[in-house]
Protein backbone atom coordinates (compact mmCIF):
# COMPACT_ATOMS: atom_id res chain seq x y z
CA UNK A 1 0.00 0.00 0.00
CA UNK A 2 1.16 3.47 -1.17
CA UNK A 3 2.28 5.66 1.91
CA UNK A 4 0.23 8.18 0.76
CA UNK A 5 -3.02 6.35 0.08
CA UNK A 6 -5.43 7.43 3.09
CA UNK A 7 -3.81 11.02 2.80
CA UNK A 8 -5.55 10.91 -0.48
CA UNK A 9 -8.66 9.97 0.93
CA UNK A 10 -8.04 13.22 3.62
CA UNK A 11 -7.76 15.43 0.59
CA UNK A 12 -10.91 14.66 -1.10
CA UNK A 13 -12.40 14.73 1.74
CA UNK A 14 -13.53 10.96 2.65
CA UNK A 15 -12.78 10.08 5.95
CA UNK A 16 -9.90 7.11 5.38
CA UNK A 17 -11.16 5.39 9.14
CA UNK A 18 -14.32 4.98 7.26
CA UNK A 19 -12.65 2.66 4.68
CA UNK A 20 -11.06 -0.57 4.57
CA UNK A 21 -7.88 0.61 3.01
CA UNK A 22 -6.31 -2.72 2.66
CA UNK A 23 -9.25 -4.23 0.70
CA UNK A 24 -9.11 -0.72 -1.68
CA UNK A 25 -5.48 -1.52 -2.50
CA UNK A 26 -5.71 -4.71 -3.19
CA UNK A 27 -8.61 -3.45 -5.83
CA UNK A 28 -6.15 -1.17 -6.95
CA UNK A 29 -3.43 -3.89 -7.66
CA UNK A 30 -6.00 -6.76 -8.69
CA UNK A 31 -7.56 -4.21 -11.50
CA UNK A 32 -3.80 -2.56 -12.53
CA UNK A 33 -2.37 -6.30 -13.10
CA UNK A 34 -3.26 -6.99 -15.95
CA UNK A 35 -4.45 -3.23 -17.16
CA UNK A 36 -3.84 -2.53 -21.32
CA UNK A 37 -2.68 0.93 -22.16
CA UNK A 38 -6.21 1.81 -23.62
CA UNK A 39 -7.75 1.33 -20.33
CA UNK A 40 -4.85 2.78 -18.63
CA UNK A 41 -6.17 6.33 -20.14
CA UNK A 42 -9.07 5.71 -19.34
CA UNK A 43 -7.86 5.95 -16.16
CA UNK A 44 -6.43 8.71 -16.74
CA UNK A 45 -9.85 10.14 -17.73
CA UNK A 46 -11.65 9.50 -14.26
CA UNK A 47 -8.84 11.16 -12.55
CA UNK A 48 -9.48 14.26 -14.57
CA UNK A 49 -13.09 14.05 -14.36
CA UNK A 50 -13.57 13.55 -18.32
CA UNK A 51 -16.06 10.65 -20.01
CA UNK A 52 -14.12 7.37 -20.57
CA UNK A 53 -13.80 6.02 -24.10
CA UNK A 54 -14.88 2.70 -22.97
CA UNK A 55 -18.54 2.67 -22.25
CA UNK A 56 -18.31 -0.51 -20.01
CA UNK A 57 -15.29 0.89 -18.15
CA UNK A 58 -16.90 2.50 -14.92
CA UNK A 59 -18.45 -1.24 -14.23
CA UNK A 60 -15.38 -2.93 -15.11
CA UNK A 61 -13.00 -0.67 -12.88
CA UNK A 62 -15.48 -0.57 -9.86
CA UNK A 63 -16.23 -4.50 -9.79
CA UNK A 64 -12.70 -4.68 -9.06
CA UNK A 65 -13.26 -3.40 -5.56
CA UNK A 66 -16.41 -4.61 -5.28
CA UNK A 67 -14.75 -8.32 -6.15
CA UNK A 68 -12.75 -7.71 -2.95
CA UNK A 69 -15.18 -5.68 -0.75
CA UNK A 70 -18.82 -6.50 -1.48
CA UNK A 71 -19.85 -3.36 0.59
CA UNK A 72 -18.32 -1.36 -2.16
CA UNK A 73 -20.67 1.40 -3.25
CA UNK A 74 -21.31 0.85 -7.37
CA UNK A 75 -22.69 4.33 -7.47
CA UNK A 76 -22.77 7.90 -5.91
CA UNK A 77 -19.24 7.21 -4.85
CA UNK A 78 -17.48 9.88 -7.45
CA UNK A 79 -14.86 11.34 -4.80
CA UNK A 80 -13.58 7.97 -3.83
CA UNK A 81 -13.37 6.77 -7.30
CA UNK A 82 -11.40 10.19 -8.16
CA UNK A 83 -9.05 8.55 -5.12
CA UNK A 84 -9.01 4.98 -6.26
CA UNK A 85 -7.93 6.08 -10.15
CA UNK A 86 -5.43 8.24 -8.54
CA UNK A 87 -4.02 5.39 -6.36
CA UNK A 88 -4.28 3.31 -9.53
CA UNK A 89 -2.32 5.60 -11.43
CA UNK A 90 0.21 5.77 -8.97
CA UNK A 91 0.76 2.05 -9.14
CA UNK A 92 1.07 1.87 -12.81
CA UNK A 93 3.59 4.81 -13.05
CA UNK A 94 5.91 1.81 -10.71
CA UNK A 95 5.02 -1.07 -13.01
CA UNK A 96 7.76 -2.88 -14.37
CA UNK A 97 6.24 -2.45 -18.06
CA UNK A 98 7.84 0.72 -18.68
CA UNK A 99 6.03 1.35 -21.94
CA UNK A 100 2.61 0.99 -19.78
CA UNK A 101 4.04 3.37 -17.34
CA UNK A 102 5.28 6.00 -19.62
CA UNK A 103 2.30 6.26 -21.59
CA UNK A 104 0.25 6.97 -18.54
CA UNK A 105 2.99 9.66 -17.56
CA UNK A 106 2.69 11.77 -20.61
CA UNK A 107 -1.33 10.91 -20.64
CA UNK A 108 -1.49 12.86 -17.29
CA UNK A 109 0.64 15.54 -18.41
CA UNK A 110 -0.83 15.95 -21.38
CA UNK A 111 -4.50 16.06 -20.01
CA UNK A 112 -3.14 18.89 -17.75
CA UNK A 113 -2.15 20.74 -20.79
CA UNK A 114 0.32 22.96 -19.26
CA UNK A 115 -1.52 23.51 -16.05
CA UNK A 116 -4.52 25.27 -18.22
CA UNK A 117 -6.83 22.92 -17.47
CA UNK A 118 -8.72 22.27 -14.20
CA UNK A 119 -6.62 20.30 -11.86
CA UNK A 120 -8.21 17.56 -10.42
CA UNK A 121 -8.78 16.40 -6.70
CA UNK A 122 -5.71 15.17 -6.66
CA UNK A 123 -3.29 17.73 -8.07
CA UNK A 124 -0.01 15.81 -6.44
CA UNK A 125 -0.31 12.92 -9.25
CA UNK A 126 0.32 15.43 -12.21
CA UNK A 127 3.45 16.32 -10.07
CA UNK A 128 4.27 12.53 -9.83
CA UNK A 129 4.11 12.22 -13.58
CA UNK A 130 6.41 14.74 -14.31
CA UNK A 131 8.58 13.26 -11.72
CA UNK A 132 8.05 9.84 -13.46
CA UNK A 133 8.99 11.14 -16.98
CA UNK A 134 12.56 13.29 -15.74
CA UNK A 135 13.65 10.03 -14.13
CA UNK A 136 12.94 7.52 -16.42
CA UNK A 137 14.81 10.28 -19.64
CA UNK A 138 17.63 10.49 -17.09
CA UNK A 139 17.95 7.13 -16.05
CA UNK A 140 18.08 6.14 -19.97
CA UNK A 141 20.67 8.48 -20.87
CA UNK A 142 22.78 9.02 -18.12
CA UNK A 143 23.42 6.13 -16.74
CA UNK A 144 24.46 3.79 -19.66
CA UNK A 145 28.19 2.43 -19.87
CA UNK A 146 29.52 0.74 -22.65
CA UNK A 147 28.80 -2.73 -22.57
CA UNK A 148 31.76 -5.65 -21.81
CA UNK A 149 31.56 -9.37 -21.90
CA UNK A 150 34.09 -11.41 -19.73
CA UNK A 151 35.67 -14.64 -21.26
CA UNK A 152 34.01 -17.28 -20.23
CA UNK A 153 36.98 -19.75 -18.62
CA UNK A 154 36.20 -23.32 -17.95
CA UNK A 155 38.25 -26.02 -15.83
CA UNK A 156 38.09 -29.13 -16.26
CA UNK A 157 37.00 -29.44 -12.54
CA UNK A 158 34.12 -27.48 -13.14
CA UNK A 159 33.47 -30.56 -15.90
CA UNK A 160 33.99 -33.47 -13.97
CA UNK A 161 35.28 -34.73 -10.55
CA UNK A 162 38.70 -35.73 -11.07
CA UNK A 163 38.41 -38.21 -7.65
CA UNK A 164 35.44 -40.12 -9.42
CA UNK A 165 37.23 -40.15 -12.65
CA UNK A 166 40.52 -41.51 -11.09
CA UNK A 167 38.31 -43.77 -8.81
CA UNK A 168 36.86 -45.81 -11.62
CA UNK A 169 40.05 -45.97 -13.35
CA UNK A 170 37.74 -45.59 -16.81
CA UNK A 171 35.60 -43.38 -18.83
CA UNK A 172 31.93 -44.91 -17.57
CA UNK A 173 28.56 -43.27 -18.88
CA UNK A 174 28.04 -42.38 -14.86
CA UNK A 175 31.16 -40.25 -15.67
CA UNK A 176 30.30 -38.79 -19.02
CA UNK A 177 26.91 -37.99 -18.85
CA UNK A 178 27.19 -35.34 -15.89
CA UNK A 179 30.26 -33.91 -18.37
CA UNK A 180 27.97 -33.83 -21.33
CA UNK A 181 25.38 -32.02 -19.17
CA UNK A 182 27.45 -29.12 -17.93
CA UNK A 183 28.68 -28.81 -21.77
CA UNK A 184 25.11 -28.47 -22.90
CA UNK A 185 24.53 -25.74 -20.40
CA UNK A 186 28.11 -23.63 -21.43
CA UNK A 187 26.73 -21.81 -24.21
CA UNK A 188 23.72 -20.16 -22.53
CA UNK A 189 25.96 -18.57 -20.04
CA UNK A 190 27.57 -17.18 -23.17
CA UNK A 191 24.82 -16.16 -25.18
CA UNK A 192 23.08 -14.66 -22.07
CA UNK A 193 25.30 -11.41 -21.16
CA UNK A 194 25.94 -11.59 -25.19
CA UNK A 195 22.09 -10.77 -25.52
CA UNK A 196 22.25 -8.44 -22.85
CA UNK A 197 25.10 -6.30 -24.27
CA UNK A 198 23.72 -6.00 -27.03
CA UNK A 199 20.63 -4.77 -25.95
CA UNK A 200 22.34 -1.92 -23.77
CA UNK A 201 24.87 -1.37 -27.21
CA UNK A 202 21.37 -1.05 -29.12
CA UNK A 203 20.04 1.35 -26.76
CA UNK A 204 23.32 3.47 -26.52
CA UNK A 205 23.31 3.64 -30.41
CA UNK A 206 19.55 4.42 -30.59
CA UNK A 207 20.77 7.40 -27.72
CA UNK A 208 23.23 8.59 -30.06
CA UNK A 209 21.91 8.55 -32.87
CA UNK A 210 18.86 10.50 -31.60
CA UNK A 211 21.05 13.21 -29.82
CA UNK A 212 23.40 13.86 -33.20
CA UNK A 213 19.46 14.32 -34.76
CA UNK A 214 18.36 16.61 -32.42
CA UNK A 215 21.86 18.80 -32.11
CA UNK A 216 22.09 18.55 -36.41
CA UNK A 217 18.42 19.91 -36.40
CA UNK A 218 19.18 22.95 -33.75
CA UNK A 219 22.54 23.72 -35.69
CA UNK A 220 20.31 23.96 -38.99
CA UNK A 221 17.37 26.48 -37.84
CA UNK A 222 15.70 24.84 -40.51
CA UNK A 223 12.23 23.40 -40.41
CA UNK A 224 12.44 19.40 -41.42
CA UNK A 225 8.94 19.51 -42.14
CA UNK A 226 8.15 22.42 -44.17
CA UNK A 227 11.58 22.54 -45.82
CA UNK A 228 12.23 26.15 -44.53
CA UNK A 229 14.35 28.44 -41.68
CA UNK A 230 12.17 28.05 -38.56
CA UNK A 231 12.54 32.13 -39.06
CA UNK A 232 10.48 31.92 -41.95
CA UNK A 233 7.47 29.85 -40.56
CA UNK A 234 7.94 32.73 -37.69
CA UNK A 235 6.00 32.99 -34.35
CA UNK A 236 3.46 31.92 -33.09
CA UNK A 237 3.38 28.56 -35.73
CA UNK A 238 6.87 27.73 -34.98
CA UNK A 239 5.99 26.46 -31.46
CA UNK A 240 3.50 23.75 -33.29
CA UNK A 241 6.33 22.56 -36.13
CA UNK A 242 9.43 22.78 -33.65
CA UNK A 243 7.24 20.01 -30.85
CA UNK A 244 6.07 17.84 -33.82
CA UNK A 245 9.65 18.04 -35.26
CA UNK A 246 11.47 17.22 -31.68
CA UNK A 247 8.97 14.46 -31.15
CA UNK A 248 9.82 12.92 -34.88
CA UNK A 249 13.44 12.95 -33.86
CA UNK A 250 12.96 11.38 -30.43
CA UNK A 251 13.68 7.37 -31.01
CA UNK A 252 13.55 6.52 -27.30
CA UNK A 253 10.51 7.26 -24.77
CA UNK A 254 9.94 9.23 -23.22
CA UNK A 255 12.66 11.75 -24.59
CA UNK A 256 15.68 13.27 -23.42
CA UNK A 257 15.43 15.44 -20.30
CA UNK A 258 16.73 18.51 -22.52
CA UNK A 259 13.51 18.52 -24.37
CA UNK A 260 12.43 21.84 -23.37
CA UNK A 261 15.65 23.76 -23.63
CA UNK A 262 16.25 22.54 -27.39
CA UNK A 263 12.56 24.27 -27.99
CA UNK A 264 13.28 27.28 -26.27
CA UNK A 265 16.58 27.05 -28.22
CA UNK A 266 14.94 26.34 -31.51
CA UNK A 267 12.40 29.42 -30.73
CA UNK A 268 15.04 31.84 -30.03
CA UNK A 269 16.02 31.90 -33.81
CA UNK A 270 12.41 32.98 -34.35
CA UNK A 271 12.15 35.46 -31.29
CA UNK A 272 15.71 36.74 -30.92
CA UNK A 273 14.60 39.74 -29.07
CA UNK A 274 12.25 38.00 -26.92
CA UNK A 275 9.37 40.11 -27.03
CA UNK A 276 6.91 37.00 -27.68
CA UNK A 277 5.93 36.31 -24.06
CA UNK A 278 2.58 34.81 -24.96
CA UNK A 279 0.95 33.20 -27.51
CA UNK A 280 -2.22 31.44 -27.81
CA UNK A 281 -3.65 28.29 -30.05
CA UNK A 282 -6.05 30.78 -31.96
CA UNK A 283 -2.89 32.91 -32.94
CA UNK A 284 -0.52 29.75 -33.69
CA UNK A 285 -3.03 27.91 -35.58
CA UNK A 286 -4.01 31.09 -37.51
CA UNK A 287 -0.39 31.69 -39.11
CA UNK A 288 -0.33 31.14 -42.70
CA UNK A 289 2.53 29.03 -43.01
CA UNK A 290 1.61 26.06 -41.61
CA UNK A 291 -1.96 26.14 -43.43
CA UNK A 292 -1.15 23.08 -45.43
CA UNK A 293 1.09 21.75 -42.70
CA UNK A 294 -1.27 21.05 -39.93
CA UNK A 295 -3.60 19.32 -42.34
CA UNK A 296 -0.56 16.78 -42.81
CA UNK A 297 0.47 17.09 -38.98
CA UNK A 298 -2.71 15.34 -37.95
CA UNK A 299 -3.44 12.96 -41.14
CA UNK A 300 -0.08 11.37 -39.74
CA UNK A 301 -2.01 9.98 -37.06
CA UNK A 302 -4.94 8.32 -35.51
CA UNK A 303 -5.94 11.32 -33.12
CA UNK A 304 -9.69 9.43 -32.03
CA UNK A 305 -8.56 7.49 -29.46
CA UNK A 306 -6.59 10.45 -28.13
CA UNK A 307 -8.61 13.68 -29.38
CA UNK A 308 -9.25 14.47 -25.42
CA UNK A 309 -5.79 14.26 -24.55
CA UNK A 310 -4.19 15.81 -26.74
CA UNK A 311 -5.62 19.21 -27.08
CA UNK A 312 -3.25 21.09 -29.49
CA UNK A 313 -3.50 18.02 -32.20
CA UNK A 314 -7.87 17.83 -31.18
CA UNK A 315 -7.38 22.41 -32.77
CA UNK A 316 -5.56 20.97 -35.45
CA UNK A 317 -7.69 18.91 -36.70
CA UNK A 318 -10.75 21.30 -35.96
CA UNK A 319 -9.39 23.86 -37.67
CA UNK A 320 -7.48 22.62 -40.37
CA UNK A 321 -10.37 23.09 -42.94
CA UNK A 322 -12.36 25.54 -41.11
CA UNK A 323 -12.41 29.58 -42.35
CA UNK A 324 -11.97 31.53 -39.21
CA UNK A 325 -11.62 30.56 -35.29
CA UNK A 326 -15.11 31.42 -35.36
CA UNK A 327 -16.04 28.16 -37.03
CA UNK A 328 -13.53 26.05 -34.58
CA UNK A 329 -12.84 27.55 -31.43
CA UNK A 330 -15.99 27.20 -29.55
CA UNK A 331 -16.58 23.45 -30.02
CA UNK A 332 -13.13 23.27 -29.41
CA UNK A 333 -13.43 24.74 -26.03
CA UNK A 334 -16.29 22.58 -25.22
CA UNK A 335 -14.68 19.86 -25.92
CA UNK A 336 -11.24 20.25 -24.62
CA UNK A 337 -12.62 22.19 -21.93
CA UNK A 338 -9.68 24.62 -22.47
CA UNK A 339 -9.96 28.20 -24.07
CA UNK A 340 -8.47 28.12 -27.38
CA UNK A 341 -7.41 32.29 -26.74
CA UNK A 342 -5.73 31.77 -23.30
CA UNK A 343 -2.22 32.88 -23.42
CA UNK A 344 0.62 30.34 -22.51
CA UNK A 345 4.48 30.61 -23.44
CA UNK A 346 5.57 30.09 -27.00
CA UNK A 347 7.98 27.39 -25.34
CA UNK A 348 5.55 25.75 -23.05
CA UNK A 349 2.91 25.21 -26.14
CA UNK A 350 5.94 23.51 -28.21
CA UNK A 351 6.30 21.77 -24.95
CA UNK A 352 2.48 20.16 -24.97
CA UNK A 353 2.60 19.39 -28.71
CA UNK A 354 6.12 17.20 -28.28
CA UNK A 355 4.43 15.14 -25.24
CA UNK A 356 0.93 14.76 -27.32
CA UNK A 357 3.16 13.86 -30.33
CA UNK A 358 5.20 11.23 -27.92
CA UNK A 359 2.09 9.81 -26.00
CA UNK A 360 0.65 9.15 -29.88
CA UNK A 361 3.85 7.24 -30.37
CA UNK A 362 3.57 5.24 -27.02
CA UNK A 363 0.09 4.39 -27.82
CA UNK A 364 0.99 2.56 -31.46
């Protein structure tokens, strides 16, 4: 059980005496066991207080508490179940499956689009997530060593007992077949820490190769994507290209811890003088260079699944063919339940479209 757990219950007000907290946890770890990363988000989506994309999922994620507890409430329990998806998200975030993990990471962080959107009960798990995804990029990439095998030496003790051998005075099956046996069993301690190295010498390659990208693509100013200086696609659009075009470079979830300073890098060729403090989606979206752009930005991918979480690809797509923000923006808003005019840093929106971009990668 999480240290934490029945100070969640505190915060959303449930008394935690009131509840068998050792029957709710062992809900939590029954229903995350064996938890897909579709129904992960959904998740995801009770924490923040949005409709699930599974329409049997409220049933499905309450009978697992119920299986434990049969005085588990089935309805008119919202505030504990805002508790028990928190807890549950908590869990998954220290699963072994890191993919699982990760994509529930940048699902909350995403869904909290920058801290525009309403927090929910539980504010503290958006700050776990973040915490999740800056340890897991640093653990990848700072802690790798080239890989070495060590020669694999073997006696002829560790083959056969010389005392038996001299004892029988000849070369009997009883003495072979334990010889044959070890022999058979040699080359797997080989090929094991072979496999292994070359896993970690895959990942270091993938690393490198993905940080000579990303440092090629800052040295060139030059969109990849629209085949221009990111000073000619010009603020506000350049936040949208320069996340989609990070995210495209990134091989290895969930991207380097540097992420945001090689936006705000790429952004100061725009913005030298830094007198863009704000944007907004409206304005970005609006820019005439990327007209044709976002309409290929967002046929790249299969947004349905994900339209609700991420809410700078959900504008793309609504206004890609639209006229004016008129025509988008409101149904946008009601959707997204964020206003498509409220100002945010040109650095943090690149931010929100390379974490959308990546969670639409961990989701394939």
């Amino acid at each position: 059980m999480h240290e934490n757990f029945a100070d969640w219950y505190r915060v959303a007000s449930v008394d935690p005496q009131q509840v068998p907290l050792d029957l709710r946890w062992k809900g939590v770890e029954d229903f995350a066991e064996d938890v897909e990363k579709s129904t992960s988000l959904d998740v995801v989506r009770l924490l923040f207080g949005k409709p699930t994309k599974s329409s049997d999922f409220d049933s499905t994620f309450r009978s697992a508490f119920k299986k434990v507890d049969d005085s588990f409430a089935m309805r008119a329990n919202e505030l504990e179940m805002e508790v028990l998806a928190g807890a549950t998200i908590v869990h998954l975030l220290g699963s072994k499956n890191r993919g699982l993990a990760d994509a529930v990471a940048l699902a909350i962080v995403c869904a909290d689009f920058q801290g525009l959107r309403e927090k929910p009960t539980l504010g503290e798990i958006i700050e776990l997530a973040q915490k999740h995804l800056h340890e897991r990029s640093d653990g990848l990439r700072s802690q790798l060593t080239t890989p070495s095998i060590k020669p694999l030496t073997v006696k002829s003790s560790d083959l056969v007992d010389n005392n038996t051998a001299q004892s029988t005075g000849a070369l009997t099956w009883s003495v072979i077949q334990p010889v044959i046996e070890k022999l058979g069993k040699l080359p797997d301690k080989l090929v094991t820490p072979i496999n292994k190295a070359l896993e970690k010498l895959s990942l270091q390659m993938l690393l490198q190769q993905e940080e000579s990208n990303m440092l090629w693509w800052l040295f060139s100013e030059h969109s990849r994507d629209i085949k221009t200086s990111m000073l000619q696609v010009g603020h506000p659009a350049a936040s949208l290209v320069a996340g989609k075009e990070l995210a495209d470079l990134t091989l290895v979830l969930p991207g380097p811890v540097a992420a945001e300073a090689f936006l705000d890098r790429m952004l100061q060729v725009v913005a030298k003088n830094r007198k863009h403090k704000e944007t907004t989606i409206q304005e970005a979206l609006a820019a005439r260079p990327i007209k044709e752009w976002k309409k290929q930005a967002i046929e790249e991918v299969n947004l349905d699944a994900l339209d609700d979480l991420c809410t700078v690809h959900f504008a793309m797509r609504q206004s890609a063919d639209a006229m004016s923000n008129n025509e988008w923006a409101p149904a946008f808003e009601k959707r997204a339940g964020v206003q498509s005019d409220a100002g945010l840093s040109p650095v943090l929106l690149a931010m929100q479209v390379y974490r959308e971009r990546l969670l639409i990668k961990a989701m394939e």
